[in-house]
PDB file of N, CA and C in Angstrom:
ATOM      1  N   UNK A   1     -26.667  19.506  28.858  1.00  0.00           N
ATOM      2  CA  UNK A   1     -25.863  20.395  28.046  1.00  0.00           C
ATOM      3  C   UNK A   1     -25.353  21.564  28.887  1.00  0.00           C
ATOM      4  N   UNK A   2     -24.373  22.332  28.501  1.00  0.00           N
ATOM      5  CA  UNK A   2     -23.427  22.737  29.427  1.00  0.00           C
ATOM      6  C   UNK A   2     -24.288  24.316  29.159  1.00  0.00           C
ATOM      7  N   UNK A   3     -24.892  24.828  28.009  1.00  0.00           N
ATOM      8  CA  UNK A   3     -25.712  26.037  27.689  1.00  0.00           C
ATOM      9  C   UNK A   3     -24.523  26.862  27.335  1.00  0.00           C
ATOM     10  N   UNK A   4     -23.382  26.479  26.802  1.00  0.00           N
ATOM     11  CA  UNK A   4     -22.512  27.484  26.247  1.00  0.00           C
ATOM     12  C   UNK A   4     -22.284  27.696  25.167  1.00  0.00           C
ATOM     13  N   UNK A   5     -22.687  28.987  24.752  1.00  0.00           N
ATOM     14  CA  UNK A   5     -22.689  29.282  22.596  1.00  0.00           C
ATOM     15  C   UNK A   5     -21.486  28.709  22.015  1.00  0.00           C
ATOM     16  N   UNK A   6     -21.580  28.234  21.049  1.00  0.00           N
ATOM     17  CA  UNK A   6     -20.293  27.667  20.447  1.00  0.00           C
ATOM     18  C   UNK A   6     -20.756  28.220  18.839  1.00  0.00           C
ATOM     19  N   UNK A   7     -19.875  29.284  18.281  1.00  0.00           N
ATOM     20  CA  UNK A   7     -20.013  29.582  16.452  1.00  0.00           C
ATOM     21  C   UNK A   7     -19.217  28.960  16.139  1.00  0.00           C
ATOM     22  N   UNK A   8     -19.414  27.731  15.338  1.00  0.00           N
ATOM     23  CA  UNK A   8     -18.456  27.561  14.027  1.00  0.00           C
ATOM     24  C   UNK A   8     -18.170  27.825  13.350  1.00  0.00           C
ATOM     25  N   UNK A   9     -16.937  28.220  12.303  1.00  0.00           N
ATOM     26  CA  UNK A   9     -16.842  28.584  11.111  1.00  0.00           C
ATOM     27  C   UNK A   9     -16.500  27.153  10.704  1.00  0.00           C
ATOM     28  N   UNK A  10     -17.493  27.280   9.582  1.00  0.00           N
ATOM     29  CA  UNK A  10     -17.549  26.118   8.586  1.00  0.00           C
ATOM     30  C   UNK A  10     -16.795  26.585   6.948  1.00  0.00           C
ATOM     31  N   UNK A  11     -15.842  25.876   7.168  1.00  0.00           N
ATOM     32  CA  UNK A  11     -14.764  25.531   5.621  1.00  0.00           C
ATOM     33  C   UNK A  11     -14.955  24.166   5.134  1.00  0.00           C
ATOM     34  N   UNK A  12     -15.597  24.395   3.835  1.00  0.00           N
ATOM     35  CA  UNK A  12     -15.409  23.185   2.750  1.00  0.00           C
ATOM     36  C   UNK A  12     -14.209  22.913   2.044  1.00  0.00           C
ATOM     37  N   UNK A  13     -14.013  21.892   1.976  1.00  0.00           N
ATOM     38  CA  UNK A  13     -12.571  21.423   1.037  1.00  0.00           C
ATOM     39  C   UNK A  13     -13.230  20.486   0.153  1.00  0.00           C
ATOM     40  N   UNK A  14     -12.888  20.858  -1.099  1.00  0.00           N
ATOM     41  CA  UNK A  14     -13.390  19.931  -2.494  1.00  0.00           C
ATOM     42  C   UNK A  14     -11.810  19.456  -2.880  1.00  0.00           C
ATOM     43  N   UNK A  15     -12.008  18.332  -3.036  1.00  0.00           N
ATOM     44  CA  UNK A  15     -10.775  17.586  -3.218  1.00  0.00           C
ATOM     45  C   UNK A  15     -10.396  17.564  -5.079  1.00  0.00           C
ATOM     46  N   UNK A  16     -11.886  17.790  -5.691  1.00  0.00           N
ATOM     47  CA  UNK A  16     -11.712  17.817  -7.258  1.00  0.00           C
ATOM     48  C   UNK A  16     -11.439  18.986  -7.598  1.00  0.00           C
ATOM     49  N   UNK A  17     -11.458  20.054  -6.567  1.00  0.00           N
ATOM     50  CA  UNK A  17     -10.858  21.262  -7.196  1.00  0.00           C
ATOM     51  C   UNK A  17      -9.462  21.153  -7.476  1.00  0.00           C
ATOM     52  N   UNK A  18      -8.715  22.161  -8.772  1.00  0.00           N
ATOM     53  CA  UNK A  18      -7.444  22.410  -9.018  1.00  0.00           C
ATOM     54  C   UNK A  18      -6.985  23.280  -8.176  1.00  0.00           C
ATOM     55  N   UNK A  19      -7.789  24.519  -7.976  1.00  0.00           N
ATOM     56  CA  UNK A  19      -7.156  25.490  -7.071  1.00  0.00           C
ATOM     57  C   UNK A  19      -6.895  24.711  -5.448  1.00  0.00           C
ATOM     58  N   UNK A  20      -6.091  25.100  -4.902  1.00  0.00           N
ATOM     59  CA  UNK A  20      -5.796  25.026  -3.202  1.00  0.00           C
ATOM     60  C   UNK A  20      -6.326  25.949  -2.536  1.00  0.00           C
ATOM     61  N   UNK A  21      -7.244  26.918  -3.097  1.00  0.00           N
ATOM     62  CA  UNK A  21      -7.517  27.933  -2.514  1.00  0.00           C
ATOM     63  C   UNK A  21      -8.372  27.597  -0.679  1.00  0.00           C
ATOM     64  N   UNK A  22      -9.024  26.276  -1.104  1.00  0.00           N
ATOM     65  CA  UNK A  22     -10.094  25.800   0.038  1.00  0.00           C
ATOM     66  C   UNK A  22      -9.491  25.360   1.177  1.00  0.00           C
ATOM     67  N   UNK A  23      -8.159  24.474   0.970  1.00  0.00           N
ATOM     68  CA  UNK A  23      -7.432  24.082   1.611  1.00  0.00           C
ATOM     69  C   UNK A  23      -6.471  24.990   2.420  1.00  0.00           C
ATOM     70  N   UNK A  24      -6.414  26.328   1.838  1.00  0.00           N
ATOM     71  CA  UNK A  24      -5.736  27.607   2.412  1.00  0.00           C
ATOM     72  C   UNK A  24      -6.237  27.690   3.184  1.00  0.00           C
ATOM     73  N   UNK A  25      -7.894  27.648   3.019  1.00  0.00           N
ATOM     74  CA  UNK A  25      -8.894  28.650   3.800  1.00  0.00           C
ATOM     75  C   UNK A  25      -9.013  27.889   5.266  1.00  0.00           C
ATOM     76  N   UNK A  26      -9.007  26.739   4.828  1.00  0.00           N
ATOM     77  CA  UNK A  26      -9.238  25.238   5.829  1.00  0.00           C
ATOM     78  C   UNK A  26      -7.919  26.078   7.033  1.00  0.00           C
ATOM     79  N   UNK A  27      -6.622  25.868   6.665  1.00  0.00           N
ATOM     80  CA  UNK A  27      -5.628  25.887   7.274  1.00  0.00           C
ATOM     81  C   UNK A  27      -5.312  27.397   7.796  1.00  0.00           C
ATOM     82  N   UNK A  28      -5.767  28.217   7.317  1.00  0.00           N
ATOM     83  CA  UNK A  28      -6.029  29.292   7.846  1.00  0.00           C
ATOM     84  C   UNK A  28      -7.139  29.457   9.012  1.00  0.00           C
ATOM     85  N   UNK A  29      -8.308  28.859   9.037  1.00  0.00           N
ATOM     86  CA  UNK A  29      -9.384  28.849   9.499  1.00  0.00           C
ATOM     87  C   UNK A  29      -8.811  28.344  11.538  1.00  0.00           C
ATOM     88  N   UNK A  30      -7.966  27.492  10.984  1.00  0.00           N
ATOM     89  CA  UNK A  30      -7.767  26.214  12.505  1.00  0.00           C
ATOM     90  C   UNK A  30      -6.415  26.986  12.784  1.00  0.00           C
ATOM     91  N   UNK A  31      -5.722  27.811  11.882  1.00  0.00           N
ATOM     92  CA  UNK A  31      -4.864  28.755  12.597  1.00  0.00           C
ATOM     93  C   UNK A  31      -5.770  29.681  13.616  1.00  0.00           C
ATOM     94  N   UNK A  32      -6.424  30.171  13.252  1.00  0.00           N
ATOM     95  CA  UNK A  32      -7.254  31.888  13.891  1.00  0.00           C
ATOM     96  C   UNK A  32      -7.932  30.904  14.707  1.00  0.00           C
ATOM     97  N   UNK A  33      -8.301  29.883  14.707  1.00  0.00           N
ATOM     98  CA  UNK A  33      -9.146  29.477  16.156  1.00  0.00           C
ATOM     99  C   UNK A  33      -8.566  28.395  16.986  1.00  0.00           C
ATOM    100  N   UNK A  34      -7.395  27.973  16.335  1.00  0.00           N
ATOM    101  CA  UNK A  34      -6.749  26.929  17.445  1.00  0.00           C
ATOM    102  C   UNK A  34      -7.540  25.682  17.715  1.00  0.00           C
ATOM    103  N   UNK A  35      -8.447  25.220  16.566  1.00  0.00           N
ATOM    104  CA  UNK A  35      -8.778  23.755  16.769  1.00  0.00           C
ATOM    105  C   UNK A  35      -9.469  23.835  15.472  1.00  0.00           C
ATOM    106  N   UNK A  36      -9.781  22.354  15.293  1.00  0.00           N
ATOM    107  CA  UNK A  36     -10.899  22.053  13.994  1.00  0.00           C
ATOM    108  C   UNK A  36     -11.488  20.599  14.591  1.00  0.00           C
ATOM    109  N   UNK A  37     -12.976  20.740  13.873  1.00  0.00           N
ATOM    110  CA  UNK A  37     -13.503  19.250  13.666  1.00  0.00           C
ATOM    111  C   UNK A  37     -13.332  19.127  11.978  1.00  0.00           C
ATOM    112  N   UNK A  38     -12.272  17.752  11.846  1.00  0.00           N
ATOM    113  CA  UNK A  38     -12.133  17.391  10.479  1.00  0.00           C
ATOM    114  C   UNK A  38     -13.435  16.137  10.010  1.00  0.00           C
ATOM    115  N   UNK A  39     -13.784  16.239   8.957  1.00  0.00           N
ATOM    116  CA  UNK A  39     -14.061  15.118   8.351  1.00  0.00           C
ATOM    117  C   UNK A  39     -13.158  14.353   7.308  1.00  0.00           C
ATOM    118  N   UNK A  40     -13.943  13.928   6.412  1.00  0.00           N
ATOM    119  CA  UNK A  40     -13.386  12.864   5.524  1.00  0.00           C
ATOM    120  C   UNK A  40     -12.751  13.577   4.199  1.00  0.00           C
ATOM    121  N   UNK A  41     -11.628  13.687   3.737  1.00  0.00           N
ATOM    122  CA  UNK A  41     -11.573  14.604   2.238  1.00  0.00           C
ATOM    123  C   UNK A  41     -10.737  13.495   1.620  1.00  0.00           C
ATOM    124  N   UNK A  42     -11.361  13.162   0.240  1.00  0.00           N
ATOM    125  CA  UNK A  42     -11.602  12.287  -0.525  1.00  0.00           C
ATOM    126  C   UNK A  42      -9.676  12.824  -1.123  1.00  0.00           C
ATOM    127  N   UNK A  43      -9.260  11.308  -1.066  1.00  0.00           N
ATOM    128  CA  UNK A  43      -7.946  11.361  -2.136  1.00  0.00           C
ATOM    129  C   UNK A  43      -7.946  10.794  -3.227  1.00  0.00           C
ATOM    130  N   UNK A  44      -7.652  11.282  -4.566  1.00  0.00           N
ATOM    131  CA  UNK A  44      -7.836  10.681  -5.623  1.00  0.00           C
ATOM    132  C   UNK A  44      -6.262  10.095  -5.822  1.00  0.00           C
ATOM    133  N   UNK A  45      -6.194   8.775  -6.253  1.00  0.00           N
ATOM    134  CA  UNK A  45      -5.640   8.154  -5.835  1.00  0.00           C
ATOM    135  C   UNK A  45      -4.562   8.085  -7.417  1.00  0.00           C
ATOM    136  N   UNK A  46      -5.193   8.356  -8.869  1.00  0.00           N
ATOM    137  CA  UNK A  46      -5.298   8.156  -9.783  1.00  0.00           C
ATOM    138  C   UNK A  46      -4.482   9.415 -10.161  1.00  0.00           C
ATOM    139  N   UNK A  47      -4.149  10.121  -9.564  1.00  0.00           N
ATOM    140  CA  UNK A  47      -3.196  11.472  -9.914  1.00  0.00           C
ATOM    141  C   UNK A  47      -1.865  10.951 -10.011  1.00  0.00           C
ATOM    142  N   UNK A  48      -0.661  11.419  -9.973  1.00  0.00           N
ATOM    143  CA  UNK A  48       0.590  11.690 -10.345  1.00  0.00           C
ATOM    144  C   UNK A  48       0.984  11.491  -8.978  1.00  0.00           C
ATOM    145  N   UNK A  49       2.395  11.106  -8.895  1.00  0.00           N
ATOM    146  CA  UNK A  49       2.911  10.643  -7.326  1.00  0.00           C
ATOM    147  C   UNK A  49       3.417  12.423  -6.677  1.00  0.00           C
ATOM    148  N   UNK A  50       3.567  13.138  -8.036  1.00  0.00           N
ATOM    149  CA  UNK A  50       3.830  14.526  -7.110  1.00  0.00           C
ATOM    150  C   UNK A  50       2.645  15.020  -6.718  1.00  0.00           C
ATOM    151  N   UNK A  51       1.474  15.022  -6.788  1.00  0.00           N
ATOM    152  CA  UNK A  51       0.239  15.238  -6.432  1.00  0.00           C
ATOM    153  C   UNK A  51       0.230  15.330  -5.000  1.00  0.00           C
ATOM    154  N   UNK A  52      -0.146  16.365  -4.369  1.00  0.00           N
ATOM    155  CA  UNK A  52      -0.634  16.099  -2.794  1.00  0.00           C
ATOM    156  C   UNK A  52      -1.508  16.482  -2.660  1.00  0.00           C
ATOM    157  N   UNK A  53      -1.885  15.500  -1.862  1.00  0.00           N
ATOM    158  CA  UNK A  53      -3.570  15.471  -1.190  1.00  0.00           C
ATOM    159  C   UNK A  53      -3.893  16.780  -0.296  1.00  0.00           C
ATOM    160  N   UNK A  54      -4.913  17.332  -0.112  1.00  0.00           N
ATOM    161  CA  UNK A  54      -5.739  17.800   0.481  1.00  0.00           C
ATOM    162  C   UNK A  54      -5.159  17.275   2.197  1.00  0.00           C
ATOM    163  N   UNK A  55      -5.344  16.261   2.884  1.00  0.00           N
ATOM    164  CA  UNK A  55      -5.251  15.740   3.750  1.00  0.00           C
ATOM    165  C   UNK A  55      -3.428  15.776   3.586  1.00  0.00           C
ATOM    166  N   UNK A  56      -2.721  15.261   3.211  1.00  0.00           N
ATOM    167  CA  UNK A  56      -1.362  15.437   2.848  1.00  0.00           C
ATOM    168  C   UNK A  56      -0.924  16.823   3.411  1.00  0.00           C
ATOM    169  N   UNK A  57      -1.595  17.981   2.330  1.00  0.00           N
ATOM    170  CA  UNK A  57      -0.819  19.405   2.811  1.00  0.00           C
ATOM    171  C   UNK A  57      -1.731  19.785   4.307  1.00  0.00           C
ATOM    172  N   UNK A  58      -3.003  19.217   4.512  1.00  0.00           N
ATOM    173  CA  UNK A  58      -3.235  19.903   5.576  1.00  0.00           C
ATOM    174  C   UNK A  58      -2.303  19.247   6.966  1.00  0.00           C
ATOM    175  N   UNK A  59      -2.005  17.614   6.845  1.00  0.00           N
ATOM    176  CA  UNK A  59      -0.646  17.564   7.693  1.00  0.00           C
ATOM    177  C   UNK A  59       0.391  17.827   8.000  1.00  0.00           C
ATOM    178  N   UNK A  60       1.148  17.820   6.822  1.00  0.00           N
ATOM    179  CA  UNK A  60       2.292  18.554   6.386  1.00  0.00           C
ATOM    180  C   UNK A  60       2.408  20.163   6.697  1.00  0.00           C
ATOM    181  N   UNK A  61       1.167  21.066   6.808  1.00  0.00           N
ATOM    182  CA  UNK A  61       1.365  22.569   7.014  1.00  0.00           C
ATOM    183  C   UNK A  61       1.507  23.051   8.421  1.00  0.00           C
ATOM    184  N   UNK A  62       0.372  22.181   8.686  1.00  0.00           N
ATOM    185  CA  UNK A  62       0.127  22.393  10.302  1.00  0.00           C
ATOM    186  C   UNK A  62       1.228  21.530  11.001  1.00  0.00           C
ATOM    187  N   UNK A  63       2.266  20.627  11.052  1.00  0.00           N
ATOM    188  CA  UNK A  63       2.728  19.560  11.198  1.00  0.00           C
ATOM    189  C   UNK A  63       1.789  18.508  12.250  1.00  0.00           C
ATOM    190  N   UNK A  64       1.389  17.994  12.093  1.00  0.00           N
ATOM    191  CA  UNK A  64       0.545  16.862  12.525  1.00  0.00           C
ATOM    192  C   UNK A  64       1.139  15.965  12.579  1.00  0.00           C
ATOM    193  N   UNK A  65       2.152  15.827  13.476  1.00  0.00           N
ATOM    194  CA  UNK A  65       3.167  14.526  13.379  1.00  0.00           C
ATOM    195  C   UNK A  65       2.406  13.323  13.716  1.00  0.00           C
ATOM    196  N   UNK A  66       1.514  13.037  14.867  1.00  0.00           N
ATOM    197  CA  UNK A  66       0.829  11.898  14.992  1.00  0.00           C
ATOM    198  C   UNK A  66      -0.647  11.911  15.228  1.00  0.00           C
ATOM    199  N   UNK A  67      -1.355  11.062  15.080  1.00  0.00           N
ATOM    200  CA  UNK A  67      -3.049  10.732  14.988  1.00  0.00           C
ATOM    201  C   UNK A  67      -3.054   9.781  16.059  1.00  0.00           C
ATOM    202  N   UNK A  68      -3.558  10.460  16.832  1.00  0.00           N
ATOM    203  CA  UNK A  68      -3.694   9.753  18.570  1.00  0.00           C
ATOM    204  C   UNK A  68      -5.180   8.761  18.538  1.00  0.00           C
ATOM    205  N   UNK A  69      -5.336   7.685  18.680  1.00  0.00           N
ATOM    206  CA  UNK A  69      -6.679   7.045  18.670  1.00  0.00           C
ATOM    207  C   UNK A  69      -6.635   6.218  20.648  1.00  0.00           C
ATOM    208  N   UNK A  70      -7.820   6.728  21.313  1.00  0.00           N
ATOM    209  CA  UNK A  70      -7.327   5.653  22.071  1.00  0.00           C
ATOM    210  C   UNK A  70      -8.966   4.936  22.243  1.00  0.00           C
ATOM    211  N   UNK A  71      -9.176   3.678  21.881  1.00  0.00           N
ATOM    212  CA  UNK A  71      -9.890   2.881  21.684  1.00  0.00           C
ATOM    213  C   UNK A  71     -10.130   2.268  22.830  1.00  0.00           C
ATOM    214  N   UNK A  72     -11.641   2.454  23.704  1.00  0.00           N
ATOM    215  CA  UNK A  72     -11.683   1.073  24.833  1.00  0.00           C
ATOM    216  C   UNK A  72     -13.183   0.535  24.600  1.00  0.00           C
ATOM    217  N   UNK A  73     -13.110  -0.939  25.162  1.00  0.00           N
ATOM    218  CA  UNK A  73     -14.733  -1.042  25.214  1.00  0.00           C
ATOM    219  C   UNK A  73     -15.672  -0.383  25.939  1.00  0.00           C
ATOM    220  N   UNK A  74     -16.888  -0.673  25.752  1.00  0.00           N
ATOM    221  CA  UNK A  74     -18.087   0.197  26.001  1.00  0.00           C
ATOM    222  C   UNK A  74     -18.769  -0.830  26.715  1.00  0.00           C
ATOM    223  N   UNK A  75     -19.327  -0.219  28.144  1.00  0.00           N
ATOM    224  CA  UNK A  75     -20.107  -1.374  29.182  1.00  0.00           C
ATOM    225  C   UNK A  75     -21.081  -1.904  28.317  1.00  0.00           C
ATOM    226  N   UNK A  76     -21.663  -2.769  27.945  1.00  0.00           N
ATOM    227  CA  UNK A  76     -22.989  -2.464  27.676  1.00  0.00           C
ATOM    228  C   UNK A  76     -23.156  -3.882  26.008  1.00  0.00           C
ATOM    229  N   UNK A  77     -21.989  -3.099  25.537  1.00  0.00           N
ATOM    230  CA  UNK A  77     -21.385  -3.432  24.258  1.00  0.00           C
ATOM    231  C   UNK A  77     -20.662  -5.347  24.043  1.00  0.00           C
ATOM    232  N   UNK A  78     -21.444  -5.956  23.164  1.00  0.00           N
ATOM    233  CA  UNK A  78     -21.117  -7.184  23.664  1.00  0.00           C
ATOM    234  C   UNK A  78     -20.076  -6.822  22.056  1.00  0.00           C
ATOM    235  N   UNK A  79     -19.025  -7.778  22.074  1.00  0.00           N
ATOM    236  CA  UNK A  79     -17.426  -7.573  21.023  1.00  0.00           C
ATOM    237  C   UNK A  79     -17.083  -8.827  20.902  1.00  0.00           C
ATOM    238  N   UNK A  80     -16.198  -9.189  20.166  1.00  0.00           N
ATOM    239  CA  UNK A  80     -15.018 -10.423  20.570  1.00  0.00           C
ATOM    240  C   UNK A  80     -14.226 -10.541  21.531  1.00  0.00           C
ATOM    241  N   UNK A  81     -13.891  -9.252  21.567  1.00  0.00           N
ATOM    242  CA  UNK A  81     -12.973  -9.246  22.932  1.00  0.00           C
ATOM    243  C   UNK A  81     -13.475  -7.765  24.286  1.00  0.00           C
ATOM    244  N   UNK A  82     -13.318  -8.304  25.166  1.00  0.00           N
ATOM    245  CA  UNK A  82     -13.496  -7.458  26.089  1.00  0.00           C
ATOM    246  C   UNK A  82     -12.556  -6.852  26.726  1.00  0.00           C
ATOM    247  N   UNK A  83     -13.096  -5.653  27.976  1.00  0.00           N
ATOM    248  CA  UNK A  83     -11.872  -5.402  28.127  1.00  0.00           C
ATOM    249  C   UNK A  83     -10.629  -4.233  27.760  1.00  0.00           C
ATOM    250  N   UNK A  84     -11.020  -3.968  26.545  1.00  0.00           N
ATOM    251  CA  UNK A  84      -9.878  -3.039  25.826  1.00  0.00           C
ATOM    252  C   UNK A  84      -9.937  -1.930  26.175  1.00  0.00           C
ATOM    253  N   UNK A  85      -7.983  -1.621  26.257  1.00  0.00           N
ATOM    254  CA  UNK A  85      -7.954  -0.041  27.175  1.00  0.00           C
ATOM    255  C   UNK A  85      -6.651   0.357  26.214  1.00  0.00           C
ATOM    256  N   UNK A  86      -6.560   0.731  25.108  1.00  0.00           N
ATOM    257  CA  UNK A  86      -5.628   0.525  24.017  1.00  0.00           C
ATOM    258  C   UNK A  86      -5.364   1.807  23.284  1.00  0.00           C
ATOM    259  N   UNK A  87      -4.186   2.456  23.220  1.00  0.00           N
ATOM    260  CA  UNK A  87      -3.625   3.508  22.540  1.00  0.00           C
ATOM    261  C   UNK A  87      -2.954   3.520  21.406  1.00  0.00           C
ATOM    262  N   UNK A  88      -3.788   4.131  19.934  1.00  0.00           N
ATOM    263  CA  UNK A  88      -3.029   3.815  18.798  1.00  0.00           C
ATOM    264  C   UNK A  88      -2.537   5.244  18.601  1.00  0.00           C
ATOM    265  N   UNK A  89      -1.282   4.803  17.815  1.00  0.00           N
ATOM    266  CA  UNK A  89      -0.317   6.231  17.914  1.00  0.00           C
ATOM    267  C   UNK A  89       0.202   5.719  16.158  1.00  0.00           C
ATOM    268  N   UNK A  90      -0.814   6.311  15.255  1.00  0.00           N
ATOM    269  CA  UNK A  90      -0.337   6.102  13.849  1.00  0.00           C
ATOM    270  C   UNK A  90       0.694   7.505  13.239  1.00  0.00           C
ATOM    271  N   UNK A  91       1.579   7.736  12.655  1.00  0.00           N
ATOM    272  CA  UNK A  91       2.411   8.692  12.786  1.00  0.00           C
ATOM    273  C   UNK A  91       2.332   8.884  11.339  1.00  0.00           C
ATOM    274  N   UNK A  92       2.627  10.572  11.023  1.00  0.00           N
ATOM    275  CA  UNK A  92       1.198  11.142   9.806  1.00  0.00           C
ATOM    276  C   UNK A  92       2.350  11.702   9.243  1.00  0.00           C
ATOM    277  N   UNK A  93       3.538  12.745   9.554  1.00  0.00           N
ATOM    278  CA  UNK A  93       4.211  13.278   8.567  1.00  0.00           C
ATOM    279  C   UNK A  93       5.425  12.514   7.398  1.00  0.00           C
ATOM    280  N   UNK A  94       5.710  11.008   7.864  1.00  0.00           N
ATOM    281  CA  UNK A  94       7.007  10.565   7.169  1.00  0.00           C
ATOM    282  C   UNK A  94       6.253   9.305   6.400  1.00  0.00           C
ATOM    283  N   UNK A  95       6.859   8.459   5.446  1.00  0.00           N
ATOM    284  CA  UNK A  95       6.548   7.512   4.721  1.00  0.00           C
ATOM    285  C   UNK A  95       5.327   7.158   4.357  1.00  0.00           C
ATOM    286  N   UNK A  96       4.631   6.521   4.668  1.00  0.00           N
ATOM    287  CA  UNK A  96       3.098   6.178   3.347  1.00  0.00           C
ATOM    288  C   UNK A  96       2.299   7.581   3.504  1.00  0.00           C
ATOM    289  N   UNK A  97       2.140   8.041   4.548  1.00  0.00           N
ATOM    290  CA  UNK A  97       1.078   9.411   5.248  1.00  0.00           C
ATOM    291  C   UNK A  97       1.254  10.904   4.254  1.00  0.00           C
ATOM    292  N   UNK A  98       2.845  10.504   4.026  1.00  0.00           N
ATOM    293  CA  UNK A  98       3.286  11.801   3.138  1.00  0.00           C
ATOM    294  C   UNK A  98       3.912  11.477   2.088  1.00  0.00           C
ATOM    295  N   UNK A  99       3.808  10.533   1.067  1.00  0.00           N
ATOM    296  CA  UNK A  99       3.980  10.477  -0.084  1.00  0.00           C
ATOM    297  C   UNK A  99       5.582  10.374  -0.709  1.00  0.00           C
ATOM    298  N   UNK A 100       6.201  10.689   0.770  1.00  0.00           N
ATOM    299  CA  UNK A 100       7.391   9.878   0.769  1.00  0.00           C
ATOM    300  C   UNK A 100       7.982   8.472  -0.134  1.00  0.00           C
ATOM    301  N   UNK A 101       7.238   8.213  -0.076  1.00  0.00           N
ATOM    302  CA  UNK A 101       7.299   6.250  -0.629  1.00  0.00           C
ATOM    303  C   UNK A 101       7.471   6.938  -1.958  1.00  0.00           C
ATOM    304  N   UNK A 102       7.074   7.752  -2.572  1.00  0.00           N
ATOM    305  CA  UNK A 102       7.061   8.391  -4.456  1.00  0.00           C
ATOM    306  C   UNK A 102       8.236   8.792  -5.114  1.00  0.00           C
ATOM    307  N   UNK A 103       9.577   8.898  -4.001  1.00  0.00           N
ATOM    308  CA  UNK A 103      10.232  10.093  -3.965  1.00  0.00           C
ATOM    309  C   UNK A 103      11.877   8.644  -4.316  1.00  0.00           C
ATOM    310  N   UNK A 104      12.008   9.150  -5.448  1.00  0.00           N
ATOM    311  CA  UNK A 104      13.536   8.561  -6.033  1.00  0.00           C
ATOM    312  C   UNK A 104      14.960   9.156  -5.192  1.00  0.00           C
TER     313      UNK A 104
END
């Protein structure tokens, strides 16, 4: 370990809340520090097509145009396939990602 302090500020986002207030706080939070570790925030799927997600406005605010994955195998690691040295580039602000697809 490298022995260097690291404070987090920790922001919850409740996805069943009505208010946006959490999601402010979220997007405010990764403004003032210039990074975040995200987890998982639940989309209810069962809302109204004008509805935006939690995950939705936090792409859309910050613009998060793409979600960089780059995937390789692991020595060690037996797979189907070996080998892999592979860059996924899924793109987050236009059509299914942003609710685009809803829109007449």
């Amino acid at each position: 370990f490298c022995c260097v302090p690291v404070d987090f500020e920790v922001v919850n986002v409740d996805s069943s809340m009505a208010s946006e207030d959490d999601i402010n706080n979220a997007i405010m939070a990764i403004r003032r520090n210039g990074v975040a570790l995200k987890g998982n925030i639940e989309t209810n799927h069962n809302l109204p097509p004008s509805y935006k997600s939690r995950n939705n406005l936090l792409r859309t605010t910050l613009d998060l145009y793409a979600n960089v994955m780059h995937c390789q195998s692991l020595p060690g690691v037996r797979t189907r396939h070996s080998n892999i040295d592979i860059m996924i580039i899924r793109e987050n602000t236009e059509g299914e990602y942003s609710s685009l697809e809803h829109e007449v």
